[in-house]
C-alpha atoms as a PDB file:
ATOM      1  CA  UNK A   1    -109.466  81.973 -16.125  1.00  0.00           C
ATOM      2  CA  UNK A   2    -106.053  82.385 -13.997  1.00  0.00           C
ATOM      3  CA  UNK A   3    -103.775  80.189 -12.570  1.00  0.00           C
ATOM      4  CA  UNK A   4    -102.296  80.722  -9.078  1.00  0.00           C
ATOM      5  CA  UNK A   5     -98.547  80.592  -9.253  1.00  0.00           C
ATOM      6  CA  UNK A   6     -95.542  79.507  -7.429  1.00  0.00           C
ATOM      7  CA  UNK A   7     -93.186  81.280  -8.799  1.00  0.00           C
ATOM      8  CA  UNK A   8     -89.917  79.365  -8.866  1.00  0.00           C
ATOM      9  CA  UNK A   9     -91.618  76.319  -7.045  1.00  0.00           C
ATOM     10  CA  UNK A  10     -91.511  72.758  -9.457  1.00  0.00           C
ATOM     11  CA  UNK A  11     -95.103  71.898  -9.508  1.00  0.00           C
ATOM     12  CA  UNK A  12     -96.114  75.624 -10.607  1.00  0.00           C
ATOM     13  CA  UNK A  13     -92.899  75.160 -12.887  1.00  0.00           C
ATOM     14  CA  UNK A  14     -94.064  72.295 -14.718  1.00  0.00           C
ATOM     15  CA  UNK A  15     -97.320  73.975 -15.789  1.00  0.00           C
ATOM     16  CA  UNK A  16     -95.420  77.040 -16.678  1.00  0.00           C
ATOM     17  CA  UNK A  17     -93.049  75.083 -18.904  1.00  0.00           C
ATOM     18  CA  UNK A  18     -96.275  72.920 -20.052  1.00  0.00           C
ATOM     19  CA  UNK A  19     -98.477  76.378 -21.089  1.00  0.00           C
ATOM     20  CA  UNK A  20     -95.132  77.595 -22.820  1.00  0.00           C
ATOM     21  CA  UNK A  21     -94.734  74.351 -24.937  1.00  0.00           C
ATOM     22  CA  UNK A  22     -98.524  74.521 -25.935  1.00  0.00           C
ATOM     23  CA  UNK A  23     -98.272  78.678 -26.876  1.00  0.00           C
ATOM     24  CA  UNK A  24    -100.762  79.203 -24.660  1.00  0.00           C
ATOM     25  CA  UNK A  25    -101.162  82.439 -22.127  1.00  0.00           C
ATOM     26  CA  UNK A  26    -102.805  82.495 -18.592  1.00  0.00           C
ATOM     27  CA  UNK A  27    -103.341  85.085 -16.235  1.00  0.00           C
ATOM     28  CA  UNK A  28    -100.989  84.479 -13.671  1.00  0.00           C
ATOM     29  CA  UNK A  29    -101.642  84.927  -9.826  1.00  0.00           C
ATOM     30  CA  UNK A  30     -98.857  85.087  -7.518  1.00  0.00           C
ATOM     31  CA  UNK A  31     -99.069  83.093  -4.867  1.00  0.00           C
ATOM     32  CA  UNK A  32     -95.678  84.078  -1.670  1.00  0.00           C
ATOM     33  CA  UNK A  33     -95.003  80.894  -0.930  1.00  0.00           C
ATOM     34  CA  UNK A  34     -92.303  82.832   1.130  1.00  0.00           C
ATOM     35  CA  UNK A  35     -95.102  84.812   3.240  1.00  0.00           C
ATOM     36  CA  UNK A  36     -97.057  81.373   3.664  1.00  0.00           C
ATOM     37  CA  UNK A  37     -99.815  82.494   1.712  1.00  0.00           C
ATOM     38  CA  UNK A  38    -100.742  79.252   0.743  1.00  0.00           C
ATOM     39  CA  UNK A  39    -101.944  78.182   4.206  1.00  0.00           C
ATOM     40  CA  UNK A  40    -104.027  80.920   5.036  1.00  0.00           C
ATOM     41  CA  UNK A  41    -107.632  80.318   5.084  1.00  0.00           C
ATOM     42  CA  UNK A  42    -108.354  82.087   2.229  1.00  0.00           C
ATOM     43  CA  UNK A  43    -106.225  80.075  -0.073  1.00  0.00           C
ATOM     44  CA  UNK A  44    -107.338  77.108   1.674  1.00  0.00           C
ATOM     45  CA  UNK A  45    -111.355  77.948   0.846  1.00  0.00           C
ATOM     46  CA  UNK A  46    -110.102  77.444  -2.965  1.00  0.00           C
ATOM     47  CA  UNK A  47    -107.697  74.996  -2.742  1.00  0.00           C
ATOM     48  CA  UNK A  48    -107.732  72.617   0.773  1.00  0.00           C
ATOM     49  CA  UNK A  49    -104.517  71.262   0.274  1.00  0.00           C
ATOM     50  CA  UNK A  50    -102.653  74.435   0.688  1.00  0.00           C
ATOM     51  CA  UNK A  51    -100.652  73.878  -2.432  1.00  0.00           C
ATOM     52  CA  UNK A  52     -99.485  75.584  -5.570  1.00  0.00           C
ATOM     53  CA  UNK A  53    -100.502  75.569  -8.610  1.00  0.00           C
ATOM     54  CA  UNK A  54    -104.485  76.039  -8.886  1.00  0.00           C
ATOM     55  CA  UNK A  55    -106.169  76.734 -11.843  1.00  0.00           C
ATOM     56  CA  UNK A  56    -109.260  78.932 -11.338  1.00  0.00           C
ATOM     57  CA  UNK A  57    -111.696  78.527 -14.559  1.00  0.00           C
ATOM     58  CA  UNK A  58    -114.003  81.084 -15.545  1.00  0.00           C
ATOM     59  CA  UNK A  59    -117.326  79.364 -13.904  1.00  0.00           C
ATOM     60  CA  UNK A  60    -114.899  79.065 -10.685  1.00  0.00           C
ATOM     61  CA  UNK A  61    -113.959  75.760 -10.617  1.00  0.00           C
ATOM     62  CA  UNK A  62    -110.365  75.178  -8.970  1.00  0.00           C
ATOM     63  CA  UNK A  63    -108.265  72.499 -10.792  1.00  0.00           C
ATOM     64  CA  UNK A  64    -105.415  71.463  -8.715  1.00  0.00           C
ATOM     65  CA  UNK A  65    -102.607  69.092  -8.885  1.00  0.00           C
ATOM     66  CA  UNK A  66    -100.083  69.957 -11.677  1.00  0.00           C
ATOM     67  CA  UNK A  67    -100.472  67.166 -14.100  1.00  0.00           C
ATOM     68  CA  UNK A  68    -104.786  67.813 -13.724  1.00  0.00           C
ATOM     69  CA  UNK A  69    -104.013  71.076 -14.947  1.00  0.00           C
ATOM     70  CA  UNK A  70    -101.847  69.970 -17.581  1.00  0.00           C
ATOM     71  CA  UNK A  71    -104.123  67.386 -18.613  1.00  0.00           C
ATOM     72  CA  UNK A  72    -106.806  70.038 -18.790  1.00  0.00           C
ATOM     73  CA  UNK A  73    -105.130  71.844 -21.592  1.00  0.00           C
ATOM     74  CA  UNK A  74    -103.986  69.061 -23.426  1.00  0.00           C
ATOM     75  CA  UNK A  75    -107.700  68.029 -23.926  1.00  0.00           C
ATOM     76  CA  UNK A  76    -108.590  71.293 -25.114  1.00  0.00           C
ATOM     77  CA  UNK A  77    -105.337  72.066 -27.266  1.00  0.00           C
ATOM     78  CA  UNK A  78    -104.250  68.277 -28.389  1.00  0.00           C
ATOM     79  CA  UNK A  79    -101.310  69.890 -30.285  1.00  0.00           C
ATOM     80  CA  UNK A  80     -98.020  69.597 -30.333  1.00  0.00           C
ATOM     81  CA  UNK A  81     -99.208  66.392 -27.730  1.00  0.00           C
ATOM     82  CA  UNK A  82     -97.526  66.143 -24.155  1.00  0.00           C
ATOM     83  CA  UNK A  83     -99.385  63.150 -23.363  1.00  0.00           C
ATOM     84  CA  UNK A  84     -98.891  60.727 -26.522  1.00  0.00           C
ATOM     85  CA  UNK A  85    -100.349  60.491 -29.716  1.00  0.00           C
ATOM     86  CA  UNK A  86    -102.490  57.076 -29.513  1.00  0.00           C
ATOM     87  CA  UNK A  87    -103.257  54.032 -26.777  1.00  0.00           C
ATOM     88  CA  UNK A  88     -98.708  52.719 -26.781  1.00  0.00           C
ATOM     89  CA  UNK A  89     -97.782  56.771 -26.864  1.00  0.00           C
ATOM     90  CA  UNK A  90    -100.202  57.805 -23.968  1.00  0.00           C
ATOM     91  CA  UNK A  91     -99.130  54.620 -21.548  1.00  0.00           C
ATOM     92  CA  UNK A  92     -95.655  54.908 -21.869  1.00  0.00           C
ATOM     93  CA  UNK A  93     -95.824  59.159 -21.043  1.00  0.00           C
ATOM     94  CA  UNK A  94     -98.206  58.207 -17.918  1.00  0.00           C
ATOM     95  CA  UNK A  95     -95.000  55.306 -16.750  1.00  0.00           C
ATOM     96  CA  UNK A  96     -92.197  57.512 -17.868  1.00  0.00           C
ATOM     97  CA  UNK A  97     -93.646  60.422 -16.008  1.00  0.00           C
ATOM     98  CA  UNK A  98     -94.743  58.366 -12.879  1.00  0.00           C
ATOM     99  CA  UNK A  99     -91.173  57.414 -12.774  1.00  0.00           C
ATOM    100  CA  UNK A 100     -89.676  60.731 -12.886  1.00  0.00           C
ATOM    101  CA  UNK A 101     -92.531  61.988 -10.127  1.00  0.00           C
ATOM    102  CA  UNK A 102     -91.769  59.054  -7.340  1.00  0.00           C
ATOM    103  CA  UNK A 103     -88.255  58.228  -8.829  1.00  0.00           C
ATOM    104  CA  UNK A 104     -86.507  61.712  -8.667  1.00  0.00           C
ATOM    105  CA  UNK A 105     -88.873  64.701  -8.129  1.00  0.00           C
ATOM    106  CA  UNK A 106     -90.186  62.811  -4.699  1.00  0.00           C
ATOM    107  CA  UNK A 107     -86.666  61.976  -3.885  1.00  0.00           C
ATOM    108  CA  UNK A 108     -85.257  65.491  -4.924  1.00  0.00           C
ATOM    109  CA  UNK A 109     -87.524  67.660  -2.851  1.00  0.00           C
ATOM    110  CA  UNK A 110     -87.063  65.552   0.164  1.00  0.00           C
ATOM    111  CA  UNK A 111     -82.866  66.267   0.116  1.00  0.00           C
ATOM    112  CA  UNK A 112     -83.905  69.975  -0.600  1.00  0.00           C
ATOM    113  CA  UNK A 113     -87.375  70.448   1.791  1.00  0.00           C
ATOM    114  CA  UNK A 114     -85.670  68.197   4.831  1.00  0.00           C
ATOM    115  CA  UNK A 115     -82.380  69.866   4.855  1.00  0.00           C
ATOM    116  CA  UNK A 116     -82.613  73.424   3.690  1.00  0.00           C
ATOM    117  CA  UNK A 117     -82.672  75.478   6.522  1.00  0.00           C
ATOM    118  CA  UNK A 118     -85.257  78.114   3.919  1.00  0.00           C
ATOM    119  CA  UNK A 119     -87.654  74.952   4.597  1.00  0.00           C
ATOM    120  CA  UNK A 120     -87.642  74.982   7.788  1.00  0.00           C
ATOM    121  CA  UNK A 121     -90.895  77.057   8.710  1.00  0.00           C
ATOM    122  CA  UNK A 122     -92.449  75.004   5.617  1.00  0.00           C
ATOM    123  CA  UNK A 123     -91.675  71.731   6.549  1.00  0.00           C
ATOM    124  CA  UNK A 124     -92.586  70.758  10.161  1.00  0.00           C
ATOM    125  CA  UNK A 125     -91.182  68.507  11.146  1.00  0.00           C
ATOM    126  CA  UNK A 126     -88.049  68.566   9.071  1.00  0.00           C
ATOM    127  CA  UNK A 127     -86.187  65.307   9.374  1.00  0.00           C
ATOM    128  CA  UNK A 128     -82.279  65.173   8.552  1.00  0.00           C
ATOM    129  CA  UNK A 129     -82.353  61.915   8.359  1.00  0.00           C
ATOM    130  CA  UNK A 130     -85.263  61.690   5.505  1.00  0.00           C
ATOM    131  CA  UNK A 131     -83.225  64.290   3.621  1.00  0.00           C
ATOM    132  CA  UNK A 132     -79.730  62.421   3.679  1.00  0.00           C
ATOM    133  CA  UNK A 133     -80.999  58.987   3.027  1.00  0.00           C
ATOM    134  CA  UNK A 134     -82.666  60.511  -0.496  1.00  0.00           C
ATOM    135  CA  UNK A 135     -79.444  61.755  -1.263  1.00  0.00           C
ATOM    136  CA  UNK A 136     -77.906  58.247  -2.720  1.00  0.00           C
ATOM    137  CA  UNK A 137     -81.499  57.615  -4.561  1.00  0.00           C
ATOM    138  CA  UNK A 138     -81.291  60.871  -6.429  1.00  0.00           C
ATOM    139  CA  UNK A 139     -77.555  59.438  -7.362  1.00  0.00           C
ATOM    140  CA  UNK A 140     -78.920  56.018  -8.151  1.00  0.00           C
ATOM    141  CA  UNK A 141     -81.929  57.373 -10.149  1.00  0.00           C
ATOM    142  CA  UNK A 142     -79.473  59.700 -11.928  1.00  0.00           C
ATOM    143  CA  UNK A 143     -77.040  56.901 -12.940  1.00  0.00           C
ATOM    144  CA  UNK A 144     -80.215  54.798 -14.402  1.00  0.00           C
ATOM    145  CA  UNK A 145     -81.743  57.358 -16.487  1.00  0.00           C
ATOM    146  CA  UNK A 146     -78.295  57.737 -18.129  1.00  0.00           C
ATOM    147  CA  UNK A 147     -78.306  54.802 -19.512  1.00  0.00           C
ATOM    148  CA  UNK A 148     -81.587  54.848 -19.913  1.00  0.00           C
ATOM    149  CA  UNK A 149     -81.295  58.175 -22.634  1.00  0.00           C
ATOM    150  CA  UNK A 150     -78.135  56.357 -24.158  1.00  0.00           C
ATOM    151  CA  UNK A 151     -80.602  54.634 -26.497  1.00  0.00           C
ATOM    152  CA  UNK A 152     -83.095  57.596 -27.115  1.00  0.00           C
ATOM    153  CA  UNK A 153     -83.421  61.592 -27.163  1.00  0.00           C
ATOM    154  CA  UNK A 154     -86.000  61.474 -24.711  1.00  0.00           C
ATOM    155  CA  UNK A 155     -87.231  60.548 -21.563  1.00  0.00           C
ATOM    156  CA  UNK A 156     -90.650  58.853 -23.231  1.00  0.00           C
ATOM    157  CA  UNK A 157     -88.769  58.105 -26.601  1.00  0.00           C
ATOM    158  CA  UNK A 158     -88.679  59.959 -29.261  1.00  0.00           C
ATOM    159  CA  UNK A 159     -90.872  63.033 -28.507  1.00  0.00           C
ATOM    160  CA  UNK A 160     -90.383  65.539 -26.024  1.00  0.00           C
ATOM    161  CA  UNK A 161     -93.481  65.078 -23.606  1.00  0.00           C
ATOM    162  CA  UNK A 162     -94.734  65.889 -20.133  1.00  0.00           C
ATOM    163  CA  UNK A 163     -92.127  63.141 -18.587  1.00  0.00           C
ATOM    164  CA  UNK A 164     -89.474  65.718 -19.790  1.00  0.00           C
ATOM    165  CA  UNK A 165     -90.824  68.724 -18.094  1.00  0.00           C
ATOM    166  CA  UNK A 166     -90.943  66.258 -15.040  1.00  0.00           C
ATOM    167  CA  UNK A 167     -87.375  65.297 -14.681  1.00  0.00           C
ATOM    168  CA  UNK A 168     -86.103  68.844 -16.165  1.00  0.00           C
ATOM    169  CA  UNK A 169     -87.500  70.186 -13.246  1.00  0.00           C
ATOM    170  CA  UNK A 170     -86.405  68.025 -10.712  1.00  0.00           C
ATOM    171  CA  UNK A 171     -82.689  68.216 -12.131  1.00  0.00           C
ATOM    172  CA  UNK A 172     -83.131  72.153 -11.552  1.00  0.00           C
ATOM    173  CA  UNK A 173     -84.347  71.670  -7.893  1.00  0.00           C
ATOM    174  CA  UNK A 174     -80.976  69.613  -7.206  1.00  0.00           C
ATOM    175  CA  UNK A 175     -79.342  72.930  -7.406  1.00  0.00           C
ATOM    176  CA  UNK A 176     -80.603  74.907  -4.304  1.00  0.00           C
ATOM    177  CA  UNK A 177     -80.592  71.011  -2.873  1.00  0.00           C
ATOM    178  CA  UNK A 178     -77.480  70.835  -3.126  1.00  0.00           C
ATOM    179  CA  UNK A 179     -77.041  67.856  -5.086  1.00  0.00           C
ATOM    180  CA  UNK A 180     -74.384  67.953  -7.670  1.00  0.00           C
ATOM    181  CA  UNK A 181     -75.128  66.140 -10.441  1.00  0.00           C
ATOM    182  CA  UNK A 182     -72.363  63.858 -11.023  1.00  0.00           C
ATOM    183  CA  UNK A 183     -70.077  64.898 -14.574  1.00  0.00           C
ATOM    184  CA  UNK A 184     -69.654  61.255 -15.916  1.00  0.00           C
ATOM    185  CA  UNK A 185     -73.640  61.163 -17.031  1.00  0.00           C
ATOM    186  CA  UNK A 186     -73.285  61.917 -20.726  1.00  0.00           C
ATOM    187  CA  UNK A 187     -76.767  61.120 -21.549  1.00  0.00           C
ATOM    188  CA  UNK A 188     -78.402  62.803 -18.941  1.00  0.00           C
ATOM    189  CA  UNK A 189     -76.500  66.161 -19.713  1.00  0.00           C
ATOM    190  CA  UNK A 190     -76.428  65.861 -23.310  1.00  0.00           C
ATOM    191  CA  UNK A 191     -80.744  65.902 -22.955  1.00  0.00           C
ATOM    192  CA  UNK A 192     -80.679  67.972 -20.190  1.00  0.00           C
ATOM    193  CA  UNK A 193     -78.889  70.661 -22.609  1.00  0.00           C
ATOM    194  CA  UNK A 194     -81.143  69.903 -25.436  1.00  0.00           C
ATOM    195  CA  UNK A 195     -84.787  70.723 -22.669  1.00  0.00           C
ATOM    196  CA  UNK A 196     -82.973  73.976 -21.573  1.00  0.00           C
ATOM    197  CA  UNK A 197     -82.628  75.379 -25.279  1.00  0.00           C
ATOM    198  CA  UNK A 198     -85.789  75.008 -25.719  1.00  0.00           C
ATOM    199  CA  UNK A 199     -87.334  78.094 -24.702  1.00  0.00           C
ATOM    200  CA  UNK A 200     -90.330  77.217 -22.529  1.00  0.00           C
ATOM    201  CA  UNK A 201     -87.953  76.151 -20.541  1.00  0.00           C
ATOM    202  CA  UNK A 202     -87.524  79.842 -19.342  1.00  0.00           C
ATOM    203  CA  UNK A 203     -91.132  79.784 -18.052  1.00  0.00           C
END
């Protein structure tokens, strides 16, 4: 088994930061995002999309997508559970996390893969005016998950789950974005500060 990596890249992130909450170890790959390895033809025989992370199991099947990988593991190691615990616990991850996918992740790597000038090979066409009009929904989003985490220490509720590594993530893209995170958002920092001390966040 290995799992080809992204490096600093959110989707390879989240499974990183998902492994390193479960104690679990995988063979990393590298994958130069950088170099455009990804969409060669010899990425593309394992994974078609062209994108990062895969995981490669031992009879050769290629998992893809972040949260099928994710999912993967938490069926075979159920503990601590990212997911939820019963039917309620398991619904409200899958909304939670949905949110912080289409809500701010989406929203987050549009400012950063439209406008960066790094993106520019990467994302053809780039459009300025895609980037700039996700600016104010990152804000918005922001502003609504405040309050949101006014009443709770997490972003599903009381556990720390998948949702978290989700929107910890996407707050970390908004730096090379260049999206400053407005000050005023006590909630949001106060859990933000709590996911970095933990330390799979370092994965």
């Amino acid at each position: 088994m290995k799992l080809l990596d992204g490096g600093r890249a959110p989707n390879p992130r989240r499974v990183r930061i998902f492994l390193a909450e479960k104690g679990l170890t995988v063979p990393l790959e590298p994958v130069d995002l950088a170099a455009r390895q990804h969409l060669g033809e010899d990425f593309a025989r394992i994974n078609p999309m062209r994108r990062v992370p895969v995981l490669i199991l031992d009879d050769g099947t290629a998992i893809a997508e972040s949260m099928a990988i994710c999912r993967y593991f938490e069926a075979l190691h159920p503990e601590p559970a990212l997911f939820g615990r019963d039917a309620r616990e398991e619904a409200l991850v899958e909304m939670w996390n949905r949110r912080m996918e289409l809500g701010l992740l989406n929203a987050v790597a549009a400012v950063f893969r439209h406008l960066h000038p790094a993106m520019a090979e990467l994302e053809v066409p780039q459009v300025a005016e895609w980037g700039e009009a996700n600016r104010p929904k990152v804000l918005d989003f922001l502003g609504w998950l405040d309050g949101e985490l006014a009443g709770r220490p997490f972003i599903a509720g009381e556990a720390f789950s998948v949702a978290d590594i989700t929107a910890f993530v996407a707050l970390d893209l908004c730096k090379p974005a260049k999206l400053a995170i407005p000050e005023e958002l006590f909630h949001l920092a106060r859990w933000r500060g709590a996911v970095a001390a933990r330390p799979s966040a370092a994965a």
